[in-house]
Protein backbone atom coordinates (compact mmCIF):
# COMPACT_ATOMS: atom_id res chain seq x y z
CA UNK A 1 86.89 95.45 81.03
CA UNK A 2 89.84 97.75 82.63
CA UNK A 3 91.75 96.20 84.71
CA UNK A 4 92.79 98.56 88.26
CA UNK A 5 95.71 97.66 90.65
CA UNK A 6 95.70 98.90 94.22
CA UNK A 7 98.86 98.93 95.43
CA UNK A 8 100.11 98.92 98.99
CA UNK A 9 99.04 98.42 102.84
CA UNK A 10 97.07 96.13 104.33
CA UNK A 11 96.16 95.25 107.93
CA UNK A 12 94.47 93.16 110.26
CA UNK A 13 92.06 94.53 112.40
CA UNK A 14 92.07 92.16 115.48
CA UNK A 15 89.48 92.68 118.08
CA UNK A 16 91.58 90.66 120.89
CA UNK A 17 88.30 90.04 123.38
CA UNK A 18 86.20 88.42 120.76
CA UNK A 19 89.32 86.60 119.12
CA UNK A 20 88.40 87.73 115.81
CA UNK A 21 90.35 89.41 112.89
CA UNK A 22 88.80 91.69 110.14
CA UNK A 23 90.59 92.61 106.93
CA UNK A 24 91.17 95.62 105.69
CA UNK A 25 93.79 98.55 104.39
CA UNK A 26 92.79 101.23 102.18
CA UNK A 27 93.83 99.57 98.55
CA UNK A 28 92.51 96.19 99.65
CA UNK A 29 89.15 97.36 100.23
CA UNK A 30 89.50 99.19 97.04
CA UNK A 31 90.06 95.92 95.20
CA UNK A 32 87.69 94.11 96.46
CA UNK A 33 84.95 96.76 96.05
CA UNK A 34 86.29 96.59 92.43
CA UNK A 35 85.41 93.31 91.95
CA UNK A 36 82.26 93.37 93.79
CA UNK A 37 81.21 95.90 91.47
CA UNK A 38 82.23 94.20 88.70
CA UNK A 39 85.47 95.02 87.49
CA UNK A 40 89.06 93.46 87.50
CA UNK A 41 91.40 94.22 90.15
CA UNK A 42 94.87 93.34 92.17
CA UNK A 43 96.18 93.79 95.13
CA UNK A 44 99.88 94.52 95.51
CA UNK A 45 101.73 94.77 99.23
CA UNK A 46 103.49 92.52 101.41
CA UNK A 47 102.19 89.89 104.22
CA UNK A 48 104.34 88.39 106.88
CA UNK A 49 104.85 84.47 107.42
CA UNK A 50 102.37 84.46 109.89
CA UNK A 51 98.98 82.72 110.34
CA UNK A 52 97.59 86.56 109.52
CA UNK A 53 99.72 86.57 106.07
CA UNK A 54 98.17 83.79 105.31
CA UNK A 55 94.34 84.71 106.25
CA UNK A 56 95.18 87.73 104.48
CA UNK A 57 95.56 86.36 101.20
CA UNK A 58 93.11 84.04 101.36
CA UNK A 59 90.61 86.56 102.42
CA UNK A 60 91.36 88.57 99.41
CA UNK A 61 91.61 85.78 96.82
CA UNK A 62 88.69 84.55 98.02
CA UNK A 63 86.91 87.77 96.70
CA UNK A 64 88.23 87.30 93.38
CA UNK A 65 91.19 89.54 93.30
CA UNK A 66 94.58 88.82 91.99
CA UNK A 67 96.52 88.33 94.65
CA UNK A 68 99.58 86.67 92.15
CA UNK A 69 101.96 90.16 93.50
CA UNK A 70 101.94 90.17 97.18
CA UNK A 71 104.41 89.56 98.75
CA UNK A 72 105.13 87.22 101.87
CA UNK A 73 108.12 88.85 103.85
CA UNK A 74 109.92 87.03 107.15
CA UNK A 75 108.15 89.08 109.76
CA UNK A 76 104.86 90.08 111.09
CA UNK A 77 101.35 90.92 108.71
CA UNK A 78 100.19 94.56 109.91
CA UNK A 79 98.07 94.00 112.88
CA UNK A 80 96.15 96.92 114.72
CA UNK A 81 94.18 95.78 117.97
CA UNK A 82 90.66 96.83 118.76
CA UNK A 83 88.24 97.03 121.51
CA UNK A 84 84.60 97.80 121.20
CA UNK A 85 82.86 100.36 123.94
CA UNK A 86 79.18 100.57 122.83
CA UNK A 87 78.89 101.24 119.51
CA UNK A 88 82.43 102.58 119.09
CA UNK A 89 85.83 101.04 117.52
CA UNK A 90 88.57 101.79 119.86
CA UNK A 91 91.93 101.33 118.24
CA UNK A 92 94.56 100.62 120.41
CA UNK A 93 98.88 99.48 119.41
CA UNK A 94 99.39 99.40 115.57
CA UNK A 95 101.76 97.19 114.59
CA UNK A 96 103.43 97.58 111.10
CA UNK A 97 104.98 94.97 110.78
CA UNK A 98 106.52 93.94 107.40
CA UNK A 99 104.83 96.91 105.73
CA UNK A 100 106.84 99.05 107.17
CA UNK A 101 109.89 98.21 104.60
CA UNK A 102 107.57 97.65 101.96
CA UNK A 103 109.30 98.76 98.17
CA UNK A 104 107.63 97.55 95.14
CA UNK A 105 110.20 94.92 93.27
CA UNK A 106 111.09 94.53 89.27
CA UNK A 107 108.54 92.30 88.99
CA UNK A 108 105.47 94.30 90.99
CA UNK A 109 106.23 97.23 88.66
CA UNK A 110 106.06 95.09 85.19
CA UNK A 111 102.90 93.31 86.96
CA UNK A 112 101.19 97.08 87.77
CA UNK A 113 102.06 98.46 84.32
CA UNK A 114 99.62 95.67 82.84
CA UNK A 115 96.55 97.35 84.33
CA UNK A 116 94.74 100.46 83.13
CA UNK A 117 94.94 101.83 86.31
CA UNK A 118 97.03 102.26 89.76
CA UNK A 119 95.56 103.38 92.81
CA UNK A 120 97.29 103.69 96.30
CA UNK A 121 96.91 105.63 99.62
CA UNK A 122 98.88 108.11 101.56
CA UNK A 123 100.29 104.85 104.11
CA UNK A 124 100.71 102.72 101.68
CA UNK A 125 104.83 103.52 100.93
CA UNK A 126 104.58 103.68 97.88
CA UNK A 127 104.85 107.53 96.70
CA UNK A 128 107.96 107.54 95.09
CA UNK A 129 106.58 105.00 92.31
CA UNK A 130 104.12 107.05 90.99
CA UNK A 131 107.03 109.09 89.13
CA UNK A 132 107.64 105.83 87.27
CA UNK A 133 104.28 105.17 86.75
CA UNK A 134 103.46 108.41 84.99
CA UNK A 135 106.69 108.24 82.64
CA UNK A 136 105.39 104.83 81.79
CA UNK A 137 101.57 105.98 81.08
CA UNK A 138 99.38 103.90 83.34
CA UNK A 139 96.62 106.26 84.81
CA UNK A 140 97.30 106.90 88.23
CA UNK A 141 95.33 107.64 91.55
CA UNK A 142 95.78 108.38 95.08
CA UNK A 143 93.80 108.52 98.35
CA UNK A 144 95.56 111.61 100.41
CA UNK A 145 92.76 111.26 103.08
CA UNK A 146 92.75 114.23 105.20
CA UNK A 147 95.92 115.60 104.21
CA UNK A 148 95.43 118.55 102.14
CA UNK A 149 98.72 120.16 103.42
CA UNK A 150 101.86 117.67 103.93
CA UNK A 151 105.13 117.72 102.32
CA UNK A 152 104.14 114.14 100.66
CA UNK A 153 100.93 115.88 99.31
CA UNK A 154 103.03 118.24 97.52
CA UNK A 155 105.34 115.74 95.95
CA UNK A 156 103.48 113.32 94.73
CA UNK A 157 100.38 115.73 93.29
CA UNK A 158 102.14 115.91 89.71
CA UNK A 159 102.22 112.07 89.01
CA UNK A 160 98.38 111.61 89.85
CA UNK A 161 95.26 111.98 87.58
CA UNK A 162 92.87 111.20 90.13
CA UNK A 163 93.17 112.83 93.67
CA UNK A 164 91.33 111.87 96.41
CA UNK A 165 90.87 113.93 99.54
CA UNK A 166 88.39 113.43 102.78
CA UNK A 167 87.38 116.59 103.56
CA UNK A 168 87.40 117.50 107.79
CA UNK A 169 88.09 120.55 108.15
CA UNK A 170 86.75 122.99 105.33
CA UNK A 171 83.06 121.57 105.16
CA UNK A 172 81.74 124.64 106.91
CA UNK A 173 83.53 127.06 104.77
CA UNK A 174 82.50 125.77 100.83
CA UNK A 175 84.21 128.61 98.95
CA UNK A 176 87.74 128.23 101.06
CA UNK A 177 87.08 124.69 99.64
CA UNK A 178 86.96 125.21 96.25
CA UNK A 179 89.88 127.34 96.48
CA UNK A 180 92.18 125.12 98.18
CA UNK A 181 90.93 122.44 95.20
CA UNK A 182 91.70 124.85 92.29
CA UNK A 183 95.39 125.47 93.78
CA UNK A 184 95.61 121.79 94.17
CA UNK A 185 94.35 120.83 90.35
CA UNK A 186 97.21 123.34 89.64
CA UNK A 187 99.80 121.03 90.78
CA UNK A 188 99.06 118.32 88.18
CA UNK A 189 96.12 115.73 88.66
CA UNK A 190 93.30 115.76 85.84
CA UNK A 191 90.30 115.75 89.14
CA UNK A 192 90.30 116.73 92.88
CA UNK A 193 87.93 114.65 94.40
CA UNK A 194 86.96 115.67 97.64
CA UNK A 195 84.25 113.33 99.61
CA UNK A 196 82.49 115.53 102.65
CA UNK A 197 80.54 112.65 105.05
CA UNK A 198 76.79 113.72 104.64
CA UNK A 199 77.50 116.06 102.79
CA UNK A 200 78.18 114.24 99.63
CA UNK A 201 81.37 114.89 97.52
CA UNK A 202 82.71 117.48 95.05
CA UNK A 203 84.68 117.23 92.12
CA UNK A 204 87.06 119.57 90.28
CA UNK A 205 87.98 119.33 86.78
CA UNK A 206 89.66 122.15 85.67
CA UNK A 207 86.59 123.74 84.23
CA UNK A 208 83.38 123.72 86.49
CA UNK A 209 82.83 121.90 90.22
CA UNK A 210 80.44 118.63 90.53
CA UNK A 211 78.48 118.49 93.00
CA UNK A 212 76.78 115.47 94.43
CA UNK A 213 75.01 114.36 97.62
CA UNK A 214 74.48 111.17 99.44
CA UNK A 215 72.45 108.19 98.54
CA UNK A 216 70.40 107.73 102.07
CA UNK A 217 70.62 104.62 104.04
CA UNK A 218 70.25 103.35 107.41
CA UNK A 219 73.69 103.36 108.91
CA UNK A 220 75.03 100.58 110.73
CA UNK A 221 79.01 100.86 110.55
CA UNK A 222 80.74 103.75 108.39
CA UNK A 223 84.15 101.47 108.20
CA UNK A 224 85.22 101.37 104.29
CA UNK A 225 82.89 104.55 103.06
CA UNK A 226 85.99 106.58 101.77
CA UNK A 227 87.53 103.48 100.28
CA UNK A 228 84.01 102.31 98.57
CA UNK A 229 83.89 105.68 97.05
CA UNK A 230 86.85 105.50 95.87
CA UNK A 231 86.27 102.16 94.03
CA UNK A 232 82.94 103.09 92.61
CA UNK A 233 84.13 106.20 91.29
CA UNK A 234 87.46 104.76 89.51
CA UNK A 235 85.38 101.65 88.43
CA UNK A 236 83.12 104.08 86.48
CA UNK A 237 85.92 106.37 85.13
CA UNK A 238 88.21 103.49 83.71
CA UNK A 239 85.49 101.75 81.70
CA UNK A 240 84.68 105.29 79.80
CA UNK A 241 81.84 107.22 82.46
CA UNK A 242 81.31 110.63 82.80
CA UNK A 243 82.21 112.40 86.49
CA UNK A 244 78.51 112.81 86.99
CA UNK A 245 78.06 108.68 86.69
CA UNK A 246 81.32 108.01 88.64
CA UNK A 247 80.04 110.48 91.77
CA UNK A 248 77.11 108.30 91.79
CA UNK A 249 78.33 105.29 91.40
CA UNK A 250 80.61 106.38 94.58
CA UNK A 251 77.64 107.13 96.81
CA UNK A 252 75.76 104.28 95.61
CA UNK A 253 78.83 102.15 96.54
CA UNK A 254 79.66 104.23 99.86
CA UNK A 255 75.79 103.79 100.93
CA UNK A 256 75.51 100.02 100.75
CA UNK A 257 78.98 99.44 102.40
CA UNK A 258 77.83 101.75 105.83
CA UNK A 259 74.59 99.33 105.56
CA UNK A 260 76.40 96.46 107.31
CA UNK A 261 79.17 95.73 109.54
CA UNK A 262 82.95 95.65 108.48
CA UNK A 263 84.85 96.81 105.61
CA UNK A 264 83.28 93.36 103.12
């Protein structure tokens, strides 16, 4: 089995009138949806010394991920506070606590290079690595969310093999999508991935556009669909699948995580 690390932030989503915390950050629900479907995963980023640090790493151990890398700073864990009106999250201060002057060590990068795979997200401060990580021949990945145009789009494009983009803007307008993905796929990665809410996702090789739609369910909470995507897709390319299995194995993924409440 491949093993994937996800590298960078994490957070606490704290819902201050209930007095109860949720876990979550873009590579740690890609680890844990890893392991959930399956595979082998880490986690990589940096807690504070607070009871959150704490819950934090437990949380994610408890899933089965190797948690052996993170590391516990003097400070505060990432904490964003969140009130509910209805059925809507309302997010409210971010704090970024010791995240915010997280840099990968000696040690995280020797740890990293023993996986197949490293995957990290556009907050996750970790962009300039991915240089390294290319001259040293780990497959790489990277969740650029909505950010199809940004100055840290355009550097870090020609260290990653998988590229992940959520798609807001250009659903309406399919062929200006394509084209923006072909002059991305110019700048280096071996796929842009682009995942378009209901309408599925679309993947570029270099050669011909897959298509794919969604796999229907009754929605309850959409938190962690991008991320669960993202997991079911590298999970299935890693361990030797074809882009048509990986899509699937995205929506599949996507589907049953908007089926229930929270991130996992």
């Amino acid at each position: 089995m491949k093993k994937i690390c996800c590298v960078g932030d994490n957070c606490i989503d704290y819902y201050e009138e209930m007095d109860m915390a949720k876990l979550g950050g873009n590579p740690v629900n890609v680890s844990v949806y890893i392991k959930q479907l399956g595979g082998e995963s880490s986690y990589v980023g940096a807690v504070g010394t607070d009871d959150f640090g704490k819950l934090m790493i437990d949380g994610i151990s408890n899933e089965g991920v190797d948690v052996s890398n993170v590391q516990i700073n003097p400070g505060k864990t990432a904490v964003t506070q969140v009130k509910i009106s209805g059925n809507e999250r309302i997010l409210g201060d971010y704090d970024e606590g010791v995240m915010k002057n997280f840099k990968l060590t000696e040690e995280n990068r020797k740890f990293i290079l023993e996986h197949d795979l490293v995957v990290s997200g556009y907050w996750g401060n970790t962009e300039k690595e991915f240089k390294y990580f290319k001259e040293n021949k780990i497959a790489t990945a990277f969740d650029f969310a909505t950010n199809i145009k940004s100055d840290l789009t355009d550097e870090t494009l020609p260290y990653i093999d998988y590229a992940f983009f959520s798609d807001d803007e250009l659903s309406e307008n399919y062929e200006e999508l394509k084209k923006f993905m072909e002059d991305l796929y110019k700048k280096g990665p071996k796929m842009i991935i682009v995942t378009r809410g209901e309408k599925g996702s679309v993947v570029y090789d270099g050669e011909k556009f897959y298509e794919h739609g969604i796999t229907p369910c009754k929605v309850i909470d959409t938190l962690g669909a991008g991320d669960s995507y993202i997991a079911g897709f590298l999970f299935s390319i890693v361990n030797g699948k074809s882009i048509e299995e990986a899509m699937e194995t995205g929506a599949n993924r996507s589907s049953k995580t908007i089926s229930y409440e929270g991130a996992w």
